[in-house]
C-alpha atoms as a PDB file:
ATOM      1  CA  UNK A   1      11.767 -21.254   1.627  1.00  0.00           C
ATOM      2  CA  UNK A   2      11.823 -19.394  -1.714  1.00  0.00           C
ATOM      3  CA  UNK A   3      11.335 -15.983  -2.100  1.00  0.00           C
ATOM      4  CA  UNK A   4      10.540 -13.936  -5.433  1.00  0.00           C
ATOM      5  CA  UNK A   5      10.308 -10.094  -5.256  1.00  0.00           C
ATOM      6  CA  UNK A   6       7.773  -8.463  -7.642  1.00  0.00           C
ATOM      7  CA  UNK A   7       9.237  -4.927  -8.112  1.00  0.00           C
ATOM      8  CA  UNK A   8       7.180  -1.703  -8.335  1.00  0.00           C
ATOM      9  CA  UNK A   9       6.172  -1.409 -11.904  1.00  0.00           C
ATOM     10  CA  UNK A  10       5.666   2.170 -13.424  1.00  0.00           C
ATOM     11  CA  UNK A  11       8.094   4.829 -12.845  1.00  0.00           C
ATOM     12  CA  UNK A  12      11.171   5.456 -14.450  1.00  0.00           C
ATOM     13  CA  UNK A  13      11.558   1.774 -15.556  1.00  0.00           C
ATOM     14  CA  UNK A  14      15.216   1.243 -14.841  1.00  0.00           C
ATOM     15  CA  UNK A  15      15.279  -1.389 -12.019  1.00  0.00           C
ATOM     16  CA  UNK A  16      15.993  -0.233  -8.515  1.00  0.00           C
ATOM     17  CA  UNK A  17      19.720   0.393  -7.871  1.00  0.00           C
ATOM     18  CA  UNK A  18      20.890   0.630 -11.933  1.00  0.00           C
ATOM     19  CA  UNK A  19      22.534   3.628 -13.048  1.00  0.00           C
ATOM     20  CA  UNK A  20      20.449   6.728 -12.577  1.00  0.00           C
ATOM     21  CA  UNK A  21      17.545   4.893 -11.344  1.00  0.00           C
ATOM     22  CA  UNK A  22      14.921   7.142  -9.125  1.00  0.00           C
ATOM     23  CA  UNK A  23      13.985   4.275  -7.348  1.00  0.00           C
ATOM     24  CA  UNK A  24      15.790   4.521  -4.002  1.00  0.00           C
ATOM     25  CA  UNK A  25      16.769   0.730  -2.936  1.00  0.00           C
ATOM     26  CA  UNK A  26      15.775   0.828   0.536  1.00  0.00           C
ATOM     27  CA  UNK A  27      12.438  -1.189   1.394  1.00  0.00           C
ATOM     28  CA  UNK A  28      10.114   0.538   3.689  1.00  0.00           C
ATOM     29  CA  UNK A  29       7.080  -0.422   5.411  1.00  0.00           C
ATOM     30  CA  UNK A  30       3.467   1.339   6.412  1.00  0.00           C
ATOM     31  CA  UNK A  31       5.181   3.003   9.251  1.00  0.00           C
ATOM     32  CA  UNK A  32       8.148   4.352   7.599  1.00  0.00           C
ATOM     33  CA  UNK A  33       7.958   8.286   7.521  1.00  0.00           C
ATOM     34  CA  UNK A  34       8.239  10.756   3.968  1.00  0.00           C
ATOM     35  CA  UNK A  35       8.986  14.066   3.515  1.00  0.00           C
ATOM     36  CA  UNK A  36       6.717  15.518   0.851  1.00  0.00           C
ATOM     37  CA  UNK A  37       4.189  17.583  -0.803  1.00  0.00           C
ATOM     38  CA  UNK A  38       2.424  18.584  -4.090  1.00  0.00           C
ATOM     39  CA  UNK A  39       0.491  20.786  -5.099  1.00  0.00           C
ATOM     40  CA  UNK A  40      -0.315  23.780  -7.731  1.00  0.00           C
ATOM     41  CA  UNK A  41       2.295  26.297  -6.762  1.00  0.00           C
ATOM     42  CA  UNK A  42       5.534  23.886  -6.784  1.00  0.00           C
ATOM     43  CA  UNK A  43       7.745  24.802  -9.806  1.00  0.00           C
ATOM     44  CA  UNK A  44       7.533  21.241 -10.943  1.00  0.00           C
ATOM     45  CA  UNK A  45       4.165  21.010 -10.980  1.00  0.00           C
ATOM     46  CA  UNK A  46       3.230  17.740 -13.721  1.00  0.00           C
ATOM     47  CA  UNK A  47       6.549  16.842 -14.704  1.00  0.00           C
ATOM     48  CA  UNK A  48       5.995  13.676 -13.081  1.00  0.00           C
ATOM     49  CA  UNK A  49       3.212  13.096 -15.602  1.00  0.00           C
ATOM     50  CA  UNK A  50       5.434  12.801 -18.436  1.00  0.00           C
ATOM     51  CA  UNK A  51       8.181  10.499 -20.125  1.00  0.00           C
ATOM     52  CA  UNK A  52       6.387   7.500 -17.947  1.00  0.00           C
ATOM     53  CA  UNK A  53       5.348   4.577 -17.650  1.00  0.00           C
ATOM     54  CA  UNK A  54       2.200   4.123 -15.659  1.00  0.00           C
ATOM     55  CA  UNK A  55       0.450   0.875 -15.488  1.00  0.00           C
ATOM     56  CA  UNK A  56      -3.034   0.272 -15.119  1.00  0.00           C
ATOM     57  CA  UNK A  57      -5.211  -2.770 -12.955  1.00  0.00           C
ATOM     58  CA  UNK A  58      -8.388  -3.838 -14.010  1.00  0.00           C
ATOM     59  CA  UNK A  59     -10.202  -1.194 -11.741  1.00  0.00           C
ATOM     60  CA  UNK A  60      -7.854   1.748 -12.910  1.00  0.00           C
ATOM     61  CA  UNK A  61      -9.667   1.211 -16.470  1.00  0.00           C
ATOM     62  CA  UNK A  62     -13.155   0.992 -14.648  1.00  0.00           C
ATOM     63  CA  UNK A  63     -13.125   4.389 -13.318  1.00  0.00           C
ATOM     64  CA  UNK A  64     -11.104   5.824 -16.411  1.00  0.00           C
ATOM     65  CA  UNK A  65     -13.503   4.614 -18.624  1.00  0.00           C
ATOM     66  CA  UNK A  66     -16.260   5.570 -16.387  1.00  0.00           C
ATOM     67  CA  UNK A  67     -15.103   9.184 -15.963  1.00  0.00           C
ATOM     68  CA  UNK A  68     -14.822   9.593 -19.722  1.00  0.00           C
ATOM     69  CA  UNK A  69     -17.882   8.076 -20.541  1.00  0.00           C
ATOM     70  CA  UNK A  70     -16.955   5.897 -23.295  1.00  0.00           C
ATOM     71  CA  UNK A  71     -16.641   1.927 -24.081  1.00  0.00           C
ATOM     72  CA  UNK A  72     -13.987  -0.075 -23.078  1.00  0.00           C
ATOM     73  CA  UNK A  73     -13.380  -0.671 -26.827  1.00  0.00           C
ATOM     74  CA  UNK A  74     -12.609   3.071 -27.107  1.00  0.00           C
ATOM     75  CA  UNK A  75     -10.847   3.304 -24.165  1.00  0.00           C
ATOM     76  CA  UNK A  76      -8.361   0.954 -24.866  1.00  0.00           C
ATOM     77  CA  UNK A  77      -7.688   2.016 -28.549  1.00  0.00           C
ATOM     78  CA  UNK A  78      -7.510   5.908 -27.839  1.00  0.00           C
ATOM     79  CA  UNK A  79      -5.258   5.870 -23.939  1.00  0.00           C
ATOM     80  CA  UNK A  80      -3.583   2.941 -23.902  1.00  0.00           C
ATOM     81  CA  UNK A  81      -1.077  -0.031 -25.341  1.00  0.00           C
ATOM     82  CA  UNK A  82       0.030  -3.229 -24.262  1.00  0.00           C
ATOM     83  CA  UNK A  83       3.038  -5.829 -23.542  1.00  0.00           C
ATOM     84  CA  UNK A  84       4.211  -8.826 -21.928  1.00  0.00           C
ATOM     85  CA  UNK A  85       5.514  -8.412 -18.456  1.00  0.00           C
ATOM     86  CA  UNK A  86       9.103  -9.975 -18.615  1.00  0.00           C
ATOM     87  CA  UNK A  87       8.681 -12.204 -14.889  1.00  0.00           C
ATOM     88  CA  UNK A  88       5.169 -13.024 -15.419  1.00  0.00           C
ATOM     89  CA  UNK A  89       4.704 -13.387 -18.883  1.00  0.00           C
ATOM     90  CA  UNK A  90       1.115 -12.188 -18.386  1.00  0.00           C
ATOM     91  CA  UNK A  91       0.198  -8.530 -20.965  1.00  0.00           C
ATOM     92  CA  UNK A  92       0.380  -5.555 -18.942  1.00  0.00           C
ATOM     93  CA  UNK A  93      -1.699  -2.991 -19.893  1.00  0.00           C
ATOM     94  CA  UNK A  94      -0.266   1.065 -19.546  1.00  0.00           C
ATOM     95  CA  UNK A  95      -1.325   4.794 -20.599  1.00  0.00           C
ATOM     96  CA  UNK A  96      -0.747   5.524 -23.856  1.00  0.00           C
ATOM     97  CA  UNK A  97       1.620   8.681 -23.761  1.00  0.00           C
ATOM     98  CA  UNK A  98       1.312  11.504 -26.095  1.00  0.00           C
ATOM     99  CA  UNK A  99       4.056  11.508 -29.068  1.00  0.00           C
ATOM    100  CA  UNK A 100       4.433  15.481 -28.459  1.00  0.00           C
ATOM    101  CA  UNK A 101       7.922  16.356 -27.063  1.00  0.00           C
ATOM    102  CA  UNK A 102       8.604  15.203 -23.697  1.00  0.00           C
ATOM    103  CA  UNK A 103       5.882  12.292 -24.397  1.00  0.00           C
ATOM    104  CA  UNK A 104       3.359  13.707 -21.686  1.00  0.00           C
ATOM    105  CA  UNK A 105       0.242  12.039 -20.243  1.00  0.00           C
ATOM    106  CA  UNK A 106      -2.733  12.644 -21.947  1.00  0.00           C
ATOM    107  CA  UNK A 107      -5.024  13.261 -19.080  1.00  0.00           C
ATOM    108  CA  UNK A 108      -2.651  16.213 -17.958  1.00  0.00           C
ATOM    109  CA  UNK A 109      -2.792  20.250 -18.546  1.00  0.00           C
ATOM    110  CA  UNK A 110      -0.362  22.446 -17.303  1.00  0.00           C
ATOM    111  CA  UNK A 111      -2.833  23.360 -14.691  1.00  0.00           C
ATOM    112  CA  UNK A 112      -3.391  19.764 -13.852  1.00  0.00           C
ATOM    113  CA  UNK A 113      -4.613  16.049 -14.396  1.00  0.00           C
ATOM    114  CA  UNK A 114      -7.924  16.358 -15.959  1.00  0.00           C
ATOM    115  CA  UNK A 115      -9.035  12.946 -14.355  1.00  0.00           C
ATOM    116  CA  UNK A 116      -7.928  13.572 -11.259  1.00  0.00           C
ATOM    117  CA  UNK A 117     -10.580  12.378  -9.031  1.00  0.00           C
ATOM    118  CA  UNK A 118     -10.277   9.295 -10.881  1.00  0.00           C
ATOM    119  CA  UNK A 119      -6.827   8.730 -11.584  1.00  0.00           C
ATOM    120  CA  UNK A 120      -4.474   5.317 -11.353  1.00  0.00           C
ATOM    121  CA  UNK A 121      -3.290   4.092  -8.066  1.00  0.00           C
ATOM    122  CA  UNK A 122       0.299   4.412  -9.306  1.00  0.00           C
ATOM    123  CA  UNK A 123      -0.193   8.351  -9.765  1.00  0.00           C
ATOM    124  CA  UNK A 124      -1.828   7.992  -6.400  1.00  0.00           C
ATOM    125  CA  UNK A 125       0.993   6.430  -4.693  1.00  0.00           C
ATOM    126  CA  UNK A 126       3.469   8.714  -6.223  1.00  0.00           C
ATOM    127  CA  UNK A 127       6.278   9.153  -5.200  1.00  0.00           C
ATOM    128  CA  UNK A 128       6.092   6.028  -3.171  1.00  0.00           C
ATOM    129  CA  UNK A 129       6.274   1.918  -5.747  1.00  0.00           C
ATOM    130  CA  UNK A 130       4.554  -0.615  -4.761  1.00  0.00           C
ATOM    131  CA  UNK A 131       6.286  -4.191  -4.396  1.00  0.00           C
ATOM    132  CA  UNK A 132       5.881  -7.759  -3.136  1.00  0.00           C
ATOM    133  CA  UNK A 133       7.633 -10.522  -1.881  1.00  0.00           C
ATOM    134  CA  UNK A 134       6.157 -13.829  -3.057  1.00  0.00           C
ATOM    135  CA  UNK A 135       7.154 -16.436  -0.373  1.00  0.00           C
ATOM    136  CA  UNK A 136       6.480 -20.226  -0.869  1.00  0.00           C
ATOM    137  CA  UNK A 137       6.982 -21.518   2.238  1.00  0.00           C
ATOM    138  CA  UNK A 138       6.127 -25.329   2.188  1.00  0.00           C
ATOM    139  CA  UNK A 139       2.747 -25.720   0.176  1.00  0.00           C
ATOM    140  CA  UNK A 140       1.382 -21.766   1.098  1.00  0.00           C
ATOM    141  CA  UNK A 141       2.396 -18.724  -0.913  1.00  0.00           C
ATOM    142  CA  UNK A 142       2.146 -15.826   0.783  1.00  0.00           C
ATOM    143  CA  UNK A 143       2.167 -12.230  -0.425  1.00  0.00           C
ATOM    144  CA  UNK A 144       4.336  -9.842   1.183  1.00  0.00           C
ATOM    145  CA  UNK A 145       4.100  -6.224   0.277  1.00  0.00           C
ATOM    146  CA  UNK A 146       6.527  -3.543   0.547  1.00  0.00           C
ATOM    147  CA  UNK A 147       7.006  -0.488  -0.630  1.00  0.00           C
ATOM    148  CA  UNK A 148       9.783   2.228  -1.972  1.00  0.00           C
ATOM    149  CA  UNK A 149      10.209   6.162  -2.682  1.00  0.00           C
ATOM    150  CA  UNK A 150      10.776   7.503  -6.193  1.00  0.00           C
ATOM    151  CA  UNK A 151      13.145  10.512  -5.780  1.00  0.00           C
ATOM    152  CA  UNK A 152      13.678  12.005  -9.691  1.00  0.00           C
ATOM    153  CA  UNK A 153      15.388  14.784  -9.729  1.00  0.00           C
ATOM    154  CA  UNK A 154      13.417  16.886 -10.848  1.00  0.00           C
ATOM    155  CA  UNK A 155      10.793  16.869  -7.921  1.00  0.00           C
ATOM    156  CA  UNK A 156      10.987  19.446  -5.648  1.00  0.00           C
ATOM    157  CA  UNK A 157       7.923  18.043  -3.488  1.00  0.00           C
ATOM    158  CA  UNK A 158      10.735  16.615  -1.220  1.00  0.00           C
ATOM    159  CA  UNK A 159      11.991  19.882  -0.489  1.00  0.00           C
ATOM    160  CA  UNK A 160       8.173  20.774   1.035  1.00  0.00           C
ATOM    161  CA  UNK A 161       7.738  20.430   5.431  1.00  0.00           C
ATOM    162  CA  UNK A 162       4.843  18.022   5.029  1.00  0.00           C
ATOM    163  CA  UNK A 163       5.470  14.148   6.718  1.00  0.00           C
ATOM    164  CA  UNK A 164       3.528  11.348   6.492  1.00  0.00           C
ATOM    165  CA  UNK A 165       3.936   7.812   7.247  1.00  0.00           C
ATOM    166  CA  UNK A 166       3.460   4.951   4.105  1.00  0.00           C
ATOM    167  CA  UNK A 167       0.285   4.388   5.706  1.00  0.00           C
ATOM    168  CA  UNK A 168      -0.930   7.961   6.254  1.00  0.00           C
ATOM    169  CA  UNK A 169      -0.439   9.174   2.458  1.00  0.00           C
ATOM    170  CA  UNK A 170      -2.127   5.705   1.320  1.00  0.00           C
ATOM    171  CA  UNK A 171      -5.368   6.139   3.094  1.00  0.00           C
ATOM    172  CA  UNK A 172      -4.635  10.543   2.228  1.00  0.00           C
ATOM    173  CA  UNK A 173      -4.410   9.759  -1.772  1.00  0.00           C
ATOM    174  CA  UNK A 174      -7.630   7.061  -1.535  1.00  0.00           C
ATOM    175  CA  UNK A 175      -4.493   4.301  -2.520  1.00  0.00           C
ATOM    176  CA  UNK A 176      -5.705   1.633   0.221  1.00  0.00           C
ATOM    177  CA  UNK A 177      -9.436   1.164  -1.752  1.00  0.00           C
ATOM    178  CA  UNK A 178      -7.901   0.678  -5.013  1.00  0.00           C
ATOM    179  CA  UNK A 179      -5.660  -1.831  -3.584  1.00  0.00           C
ATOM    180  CA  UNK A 180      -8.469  -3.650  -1.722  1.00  0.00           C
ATOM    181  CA  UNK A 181     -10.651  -3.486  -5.106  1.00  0.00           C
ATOM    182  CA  UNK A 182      -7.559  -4.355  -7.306  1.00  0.00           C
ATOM    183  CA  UNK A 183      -6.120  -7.176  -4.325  1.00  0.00           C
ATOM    184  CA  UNK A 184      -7.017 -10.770  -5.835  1.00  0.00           C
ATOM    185  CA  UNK A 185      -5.829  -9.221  -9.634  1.00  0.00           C
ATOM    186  CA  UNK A 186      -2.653  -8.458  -8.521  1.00  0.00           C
ATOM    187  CA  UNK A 187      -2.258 -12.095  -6.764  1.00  0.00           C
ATOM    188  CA  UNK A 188      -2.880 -13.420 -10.450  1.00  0.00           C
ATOM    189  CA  UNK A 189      -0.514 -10.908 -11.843  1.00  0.00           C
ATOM    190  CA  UNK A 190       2.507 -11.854 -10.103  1.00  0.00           C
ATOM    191  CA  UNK A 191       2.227 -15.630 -10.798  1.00  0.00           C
ATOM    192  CA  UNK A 192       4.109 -16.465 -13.300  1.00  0.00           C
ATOM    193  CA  UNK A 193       2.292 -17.722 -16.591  1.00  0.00           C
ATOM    194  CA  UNK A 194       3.209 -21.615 -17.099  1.00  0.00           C
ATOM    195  CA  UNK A 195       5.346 -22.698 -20.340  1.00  0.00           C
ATOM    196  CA  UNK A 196       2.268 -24.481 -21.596  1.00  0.00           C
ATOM    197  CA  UNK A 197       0.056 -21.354 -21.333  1.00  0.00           C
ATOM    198  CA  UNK A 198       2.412 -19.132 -22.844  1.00  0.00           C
ATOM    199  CA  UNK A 199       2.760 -21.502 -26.038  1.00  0.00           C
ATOM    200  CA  UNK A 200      -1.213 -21.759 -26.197  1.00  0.00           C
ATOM    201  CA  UNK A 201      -1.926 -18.005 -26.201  1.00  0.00           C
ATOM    202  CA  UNK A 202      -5.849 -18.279 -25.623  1.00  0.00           C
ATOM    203  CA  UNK A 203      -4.923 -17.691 -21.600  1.00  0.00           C
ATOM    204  CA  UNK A 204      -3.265 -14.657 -21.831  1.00  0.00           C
ATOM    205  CA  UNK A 205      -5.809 -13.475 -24.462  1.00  0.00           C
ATOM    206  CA  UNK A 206      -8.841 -14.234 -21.415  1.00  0.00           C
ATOM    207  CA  UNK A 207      -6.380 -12.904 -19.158  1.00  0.00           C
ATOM    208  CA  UNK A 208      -6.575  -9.155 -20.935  1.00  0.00           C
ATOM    209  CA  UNK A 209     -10.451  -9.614 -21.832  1.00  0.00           C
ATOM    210  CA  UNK A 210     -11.013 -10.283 -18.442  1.00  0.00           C
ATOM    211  CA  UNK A 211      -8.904  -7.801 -16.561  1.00  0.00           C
ATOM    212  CA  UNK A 212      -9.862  -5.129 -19.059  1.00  0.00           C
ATOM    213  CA  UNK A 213     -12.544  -4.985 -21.613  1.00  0.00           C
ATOM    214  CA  UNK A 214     -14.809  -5.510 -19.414  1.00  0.00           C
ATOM    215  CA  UNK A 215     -17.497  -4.528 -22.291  1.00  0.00           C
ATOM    216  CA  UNK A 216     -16.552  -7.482 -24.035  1.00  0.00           C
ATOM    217  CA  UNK A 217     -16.554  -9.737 -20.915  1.00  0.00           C
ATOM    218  CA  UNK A 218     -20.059  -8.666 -20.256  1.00  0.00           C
ATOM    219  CA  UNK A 219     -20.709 -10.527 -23.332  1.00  0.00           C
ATOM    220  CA  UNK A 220     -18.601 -13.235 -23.320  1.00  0.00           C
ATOM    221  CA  UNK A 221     -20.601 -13.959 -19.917  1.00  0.00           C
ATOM    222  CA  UNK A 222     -23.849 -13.232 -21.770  1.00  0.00           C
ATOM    223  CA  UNK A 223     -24.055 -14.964 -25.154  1.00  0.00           C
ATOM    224  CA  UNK A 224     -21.685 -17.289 -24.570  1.00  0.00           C
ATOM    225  CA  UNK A 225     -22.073 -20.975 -22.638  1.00  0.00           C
ATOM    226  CA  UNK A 226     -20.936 -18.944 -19.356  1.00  0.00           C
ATOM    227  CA  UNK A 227     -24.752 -18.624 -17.568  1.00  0.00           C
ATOM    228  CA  UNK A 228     -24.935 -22.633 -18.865  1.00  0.00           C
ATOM    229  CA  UNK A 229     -21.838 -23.964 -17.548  1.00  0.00           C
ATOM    230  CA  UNK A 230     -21.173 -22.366 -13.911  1.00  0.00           C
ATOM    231  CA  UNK A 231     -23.938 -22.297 -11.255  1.00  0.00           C
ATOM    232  CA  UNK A 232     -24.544 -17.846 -11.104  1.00  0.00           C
ATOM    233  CA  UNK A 233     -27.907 -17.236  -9.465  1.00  0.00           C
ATOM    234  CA  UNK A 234     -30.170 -14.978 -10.952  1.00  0.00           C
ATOM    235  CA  UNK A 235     -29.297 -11.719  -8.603  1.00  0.00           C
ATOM    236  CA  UNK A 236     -25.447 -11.580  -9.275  1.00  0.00           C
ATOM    237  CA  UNK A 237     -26.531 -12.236 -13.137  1.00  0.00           C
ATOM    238  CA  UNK A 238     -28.738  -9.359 -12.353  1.00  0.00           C
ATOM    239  CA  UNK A 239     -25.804  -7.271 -10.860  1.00  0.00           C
ATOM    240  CA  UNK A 240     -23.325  -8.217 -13.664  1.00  0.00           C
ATOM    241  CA  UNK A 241     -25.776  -6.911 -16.730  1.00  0.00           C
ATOM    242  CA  UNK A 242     -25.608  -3.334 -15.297  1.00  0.00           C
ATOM    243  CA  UNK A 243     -22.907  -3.031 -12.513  1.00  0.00           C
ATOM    244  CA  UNK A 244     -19.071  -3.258 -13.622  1.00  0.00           C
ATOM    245  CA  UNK A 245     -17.886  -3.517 -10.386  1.00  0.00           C
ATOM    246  CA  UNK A 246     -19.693  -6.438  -9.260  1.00  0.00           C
ATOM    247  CA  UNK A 247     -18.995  -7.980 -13.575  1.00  0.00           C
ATOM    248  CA  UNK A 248     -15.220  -6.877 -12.504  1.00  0.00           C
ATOM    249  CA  UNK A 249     -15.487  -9.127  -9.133  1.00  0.00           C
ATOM    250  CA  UNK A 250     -16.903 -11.973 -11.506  1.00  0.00           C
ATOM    251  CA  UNK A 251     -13.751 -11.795 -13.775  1.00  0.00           C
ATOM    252  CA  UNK A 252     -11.223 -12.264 -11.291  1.00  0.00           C
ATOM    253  CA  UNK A 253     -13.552 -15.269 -10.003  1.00  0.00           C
ATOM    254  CA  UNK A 254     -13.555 -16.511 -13.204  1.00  0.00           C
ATOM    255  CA  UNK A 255      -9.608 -15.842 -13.658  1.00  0.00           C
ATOM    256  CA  UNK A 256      -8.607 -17.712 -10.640  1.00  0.00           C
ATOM    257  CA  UNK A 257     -10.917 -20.783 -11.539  1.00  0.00           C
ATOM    258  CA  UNK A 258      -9.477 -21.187 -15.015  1.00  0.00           C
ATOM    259  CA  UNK A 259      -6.054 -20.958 -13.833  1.00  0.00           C
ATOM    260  CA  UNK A 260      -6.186 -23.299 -11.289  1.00  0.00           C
ATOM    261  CA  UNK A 261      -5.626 -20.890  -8.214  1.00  0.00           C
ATOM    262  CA  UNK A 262      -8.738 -21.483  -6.053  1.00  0.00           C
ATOM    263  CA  UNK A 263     -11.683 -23.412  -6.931  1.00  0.00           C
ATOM    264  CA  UNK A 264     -13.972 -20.212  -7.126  1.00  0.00           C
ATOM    265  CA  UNK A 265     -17.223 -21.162  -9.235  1.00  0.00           C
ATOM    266  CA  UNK A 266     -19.219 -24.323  -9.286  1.00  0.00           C
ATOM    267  CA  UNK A 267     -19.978 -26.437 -12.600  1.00  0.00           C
ATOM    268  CA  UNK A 268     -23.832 -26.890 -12.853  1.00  0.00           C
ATOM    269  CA  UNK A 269     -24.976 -30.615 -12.944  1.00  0.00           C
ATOM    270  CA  UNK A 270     -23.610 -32.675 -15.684  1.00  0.00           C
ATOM    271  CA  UNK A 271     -20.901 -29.937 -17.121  1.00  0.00           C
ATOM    272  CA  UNK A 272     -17.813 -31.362 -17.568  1.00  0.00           C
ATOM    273  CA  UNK A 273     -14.409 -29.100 -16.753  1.00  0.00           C
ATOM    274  CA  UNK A 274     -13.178 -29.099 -20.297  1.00  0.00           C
ATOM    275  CA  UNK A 275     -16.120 -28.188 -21.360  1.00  0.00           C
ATOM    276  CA  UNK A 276     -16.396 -24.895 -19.652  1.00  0.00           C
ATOM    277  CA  UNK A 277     -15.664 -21.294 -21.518  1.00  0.00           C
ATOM    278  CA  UNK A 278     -12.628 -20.421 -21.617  1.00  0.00           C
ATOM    279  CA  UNK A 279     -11.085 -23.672 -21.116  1.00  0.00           C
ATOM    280  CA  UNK A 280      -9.539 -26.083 -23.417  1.00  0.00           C
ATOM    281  CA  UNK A 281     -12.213 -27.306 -25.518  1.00  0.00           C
ATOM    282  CA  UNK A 282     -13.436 -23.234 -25.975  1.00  0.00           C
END
C-alpha cells in the first residue's frame, strides 16, 4: 500500500513541523474538539487576513466573482495570481494580496471582510487546514481527509471559552457545502500531473480555463466543436448558457474525461477520441 499526504495549502506556507511553522503537526479528525472564537471585539481582529496565502477552488471564484459582479476575466486580473503547485504540478490559483505594508487581503477593512458572506473555504475553515491522504491500495485510490489547527501567534481566538468539534465549526462556517461543491476538483488536484502533460502545456492551460474562467469555458463549450463532439442534451446545454454552477459541474466532467480519471461524457456517433476538444489533435 502507498500512501501520499496532500498537506493543507494556504496558511503560513512553511510545512507543518519546520521552524516557526503555525501549523501544529498533530492530525485530527471530525470529532476532535477546538478551543476558539472570533469575532469583532478580539484585539486581533483581521490579522489573520494578511501576509497570506489563501488559495482558491473553482467554486471559491464562482461566488467571488458573483458577489462582485464582474467577469471572470476581471476577476482574475484585479484579485488574484497564479503558480505551479510543487507535488502536483497542476497551477494553483490564490488572492492577490495588497502590496501596502503588511501585504493585507484586499477584501478586508479594519471593521471586517467585505465579502464575507461569500468568502473562501480556507478563511472558512480557519484556524483549522485541510489535508488528505491519497492511498493506492491495489488498483483503488482512495481519498482520506484529515485535518489540522493553525495556532499563529498572534491569535488570541484560542484564548476565547467557545468549543467545537472539527465537525461542528465545518457545518457552523458553511465549510461542508463548499467541500461537497468543490469535492471531484480537489480529487483532480491532488493527482499528480504526468511527465508527458507537463512537457505539453495545453493540459494544464484547460486545467486553469476550466477550473476558473469559467466565462471563457462557457465559450469554449459554445463556439467550439464541444456541443458536436460529446453527446449534452439540450436541457443541461440549456442550464450551462445561464447557470455557472451547473457550467462549473460540466468542467470538472469534462476535466476528469480528458485526463483519463473516469469515463464521464459520451462521444456522439462517429467522433473519434483524438478528435475531441481539448484533446490532442485540438
Amino acid at each position: 500500500m502507498k500512501e501520499e499526504d496532500q498537506e493543507p495549502t494556504g496558511g503560513k506556507s512553511s510545512p507543518a513541523g519546520a521552524g516557526n511553522s503555525p501549523v501544529v503537526p498533530k492530525q485530527l479528525t471530525l470529532e476532535s474538539r477546538i478551543r476558539f472564537r472570533c469575532h469583532p471585539g478580539i484585539d486581533c481582529f483581521t490579522r489573520c487576513c494578511s501576509d497570506i496565502d489563501i488559495m482558491l477552488t473553482p467554486y471559491d471564484v464562482l461566488r467571488m466573482k458573483h458577489r462582485l459582479g464582474i467577469s471572470s476575466d476581471e476577476f482574475l486580473e484585479r484579485y488574484t495570481r497564479s503558480r505551479i503547485e510543487e507535488k502536483t504540478g497542476w497551477p494553483q490559483l490564490l488572492i492577490k494580496m495588497e502590496e501596502s505594508s503588511g501585504r493585507p487581503c484586499p477584501f478586508v477593512t479594519p471593521d471586517g471582510c467585505t465579502i464575507y458572506t461569500d468568502r473562501p473555504a480556507m478563511c472558512r475553515y480557519y484556524p483549522v487546514g485541510q489535508g488528505i491522504h491519497r492511498k493506492q491500495v491495489d488498483d483503488q485510490v482512495v481519498n482520506e481527509e484529515f485535518y489540522m489547527l493553525i495556532r499563529e501567534e498572534h491569535c488570541h481566538g484560542f484564548n476565547e471559552d467557545r468549543q467545537w468539534t472539527i465537525a461542528e465549526w465545518r457545518e457552523n462556517q458553511e465549510a461542508e457545502y463548499y467541500d461537497r461543491m468543490a469535492g471531484e476538483w480537489k480529487d483532480l488536484f491532488v493527482r499528480s500531473i504526468t511527465r508527458d502533460e507537463e512537457k505539453d502545456g495545453r493540459r494544464q492551460t484547460m486545467f486553469f480555463l476550466a477550473s476558473y474562467n469559467l466565462d471563457q469555458f462557457r465559450r469554449f463549450v459554445l463556439e467550439s466543436r464541444f456541443l458536436e463532439t460529446f453527446q449534452i442534451d439540450e436541457e443541461e446545454t440549456a442550464a450551462v448558457r445561464e447557470d455557472d454552477v451547473e457550467l462549473m459541474k460540466l468542467a470538472f466532467r469534462y476535466l476528469r474525461y480528458l485526463f483519463g480519471v473516469e469515463k464521464t461524457l459520451s462521444l456522439k456517433d462517429g467522433v473519434l477520441p483524438e478528435e475531441k476538444p481539448g484533446g490532442e489533435s485540438a
